[in-house]
Protein backbone atom coordinates (compact mmCIF):
# COMPACT_ATOMS: atom_id res chain seq x y z
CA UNK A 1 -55.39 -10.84 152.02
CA UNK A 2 -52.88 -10.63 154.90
CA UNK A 3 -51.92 -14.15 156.46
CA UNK A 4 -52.05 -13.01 160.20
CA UNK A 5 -50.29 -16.09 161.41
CA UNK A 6 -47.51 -15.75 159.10
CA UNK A 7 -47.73 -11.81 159.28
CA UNK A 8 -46.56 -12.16 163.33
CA UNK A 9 -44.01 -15.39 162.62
CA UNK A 10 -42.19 -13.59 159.94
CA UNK A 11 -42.13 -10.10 162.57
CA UNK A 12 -40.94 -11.73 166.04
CA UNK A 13 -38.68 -13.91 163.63
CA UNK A 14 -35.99 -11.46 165.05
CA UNK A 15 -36.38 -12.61 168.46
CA UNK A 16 -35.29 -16.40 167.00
CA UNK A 17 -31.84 -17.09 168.55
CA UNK A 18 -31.57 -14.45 171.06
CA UNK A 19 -31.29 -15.07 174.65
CA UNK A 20 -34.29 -13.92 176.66
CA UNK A 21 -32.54 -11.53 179.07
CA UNK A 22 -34.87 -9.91 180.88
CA UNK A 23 -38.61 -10.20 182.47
CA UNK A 24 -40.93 -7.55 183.55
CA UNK A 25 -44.56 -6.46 184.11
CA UNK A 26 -46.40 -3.25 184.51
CA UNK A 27 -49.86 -4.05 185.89
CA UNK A 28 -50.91 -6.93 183.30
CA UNK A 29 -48.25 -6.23 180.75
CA UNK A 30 -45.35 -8.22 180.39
CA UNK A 31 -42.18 -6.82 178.77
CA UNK A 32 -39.48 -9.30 177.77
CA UNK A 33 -35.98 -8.06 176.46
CA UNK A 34 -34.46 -10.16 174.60
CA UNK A 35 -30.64 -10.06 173.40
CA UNK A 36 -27.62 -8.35 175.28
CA UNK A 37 -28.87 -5.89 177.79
CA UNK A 38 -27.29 -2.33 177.75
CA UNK A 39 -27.19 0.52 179.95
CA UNK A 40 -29.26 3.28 178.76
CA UNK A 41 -30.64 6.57 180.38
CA UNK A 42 -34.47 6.91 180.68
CA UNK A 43 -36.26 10.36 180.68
CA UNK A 44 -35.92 11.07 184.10
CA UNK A 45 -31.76 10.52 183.56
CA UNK A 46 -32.27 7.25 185.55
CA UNK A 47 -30.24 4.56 184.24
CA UNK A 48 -31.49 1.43 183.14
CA UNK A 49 -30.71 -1.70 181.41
CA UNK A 50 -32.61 -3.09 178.15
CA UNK A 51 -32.31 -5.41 175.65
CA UNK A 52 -31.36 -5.27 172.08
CA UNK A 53 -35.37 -6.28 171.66
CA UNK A 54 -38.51 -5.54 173.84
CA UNK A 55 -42.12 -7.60 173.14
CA UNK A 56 -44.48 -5.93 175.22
CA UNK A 57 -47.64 -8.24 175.91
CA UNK A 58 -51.09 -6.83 177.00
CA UNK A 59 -52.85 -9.53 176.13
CA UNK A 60 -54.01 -13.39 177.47
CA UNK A 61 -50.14 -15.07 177.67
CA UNK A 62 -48.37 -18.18 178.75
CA UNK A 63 -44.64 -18.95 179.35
CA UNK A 64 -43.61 -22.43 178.51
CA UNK A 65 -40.54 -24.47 178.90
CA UNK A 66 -39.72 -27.59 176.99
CA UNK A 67 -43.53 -27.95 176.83
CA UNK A 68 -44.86 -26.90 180.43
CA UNK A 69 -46.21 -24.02 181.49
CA UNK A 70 -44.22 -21.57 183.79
CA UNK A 71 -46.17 -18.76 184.05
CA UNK A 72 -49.55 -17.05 183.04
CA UNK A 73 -51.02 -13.49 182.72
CA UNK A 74 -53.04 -14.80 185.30
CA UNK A 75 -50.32 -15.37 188.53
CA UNK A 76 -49.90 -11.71 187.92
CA UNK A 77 -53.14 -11.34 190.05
CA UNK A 78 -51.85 -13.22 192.89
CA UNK A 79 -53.57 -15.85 195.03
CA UNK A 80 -57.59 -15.95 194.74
């Protein structure tokens, strides 16, 4: 039977290390690039930059730093 925990730990071990280098959100998903960012061309020929890595979140999330929280899936919503 598949550990789930340890299944996700030992997959976004990559990320260990790297420099977060980029936020973003689309509606409620957050992308974060991790690693040096590049300069690519998108299908439209636009350029953009990305990250060596890209965790796309769609999900319930929290940032944290050193412990306290910096942002939520929540303040994507704005004031209520």
């Amino acid at each position: 039977m598949i550990d789930t925990r340890k299944e996700i730990e030992r997959r976004l071990s990559v990320l260990d290390g790297l420099e977060l280098s980029r936020v973003h959100h689309a509606a409620d998903m957050l992308t974060l690039s991790f690693g040096p960012l590049r300069q690519v061309k998108n299908f439209k020929g636009m350029v953009k930059a990305v990250g060596q890595w890209a965790l796309h979140v769609q999900c319930s999330w929290e940032l944290e730093q050193e412990g306290s929280p910096v942002a939520a899936r929540e303040d994507l919503c704005g004031p209520r």
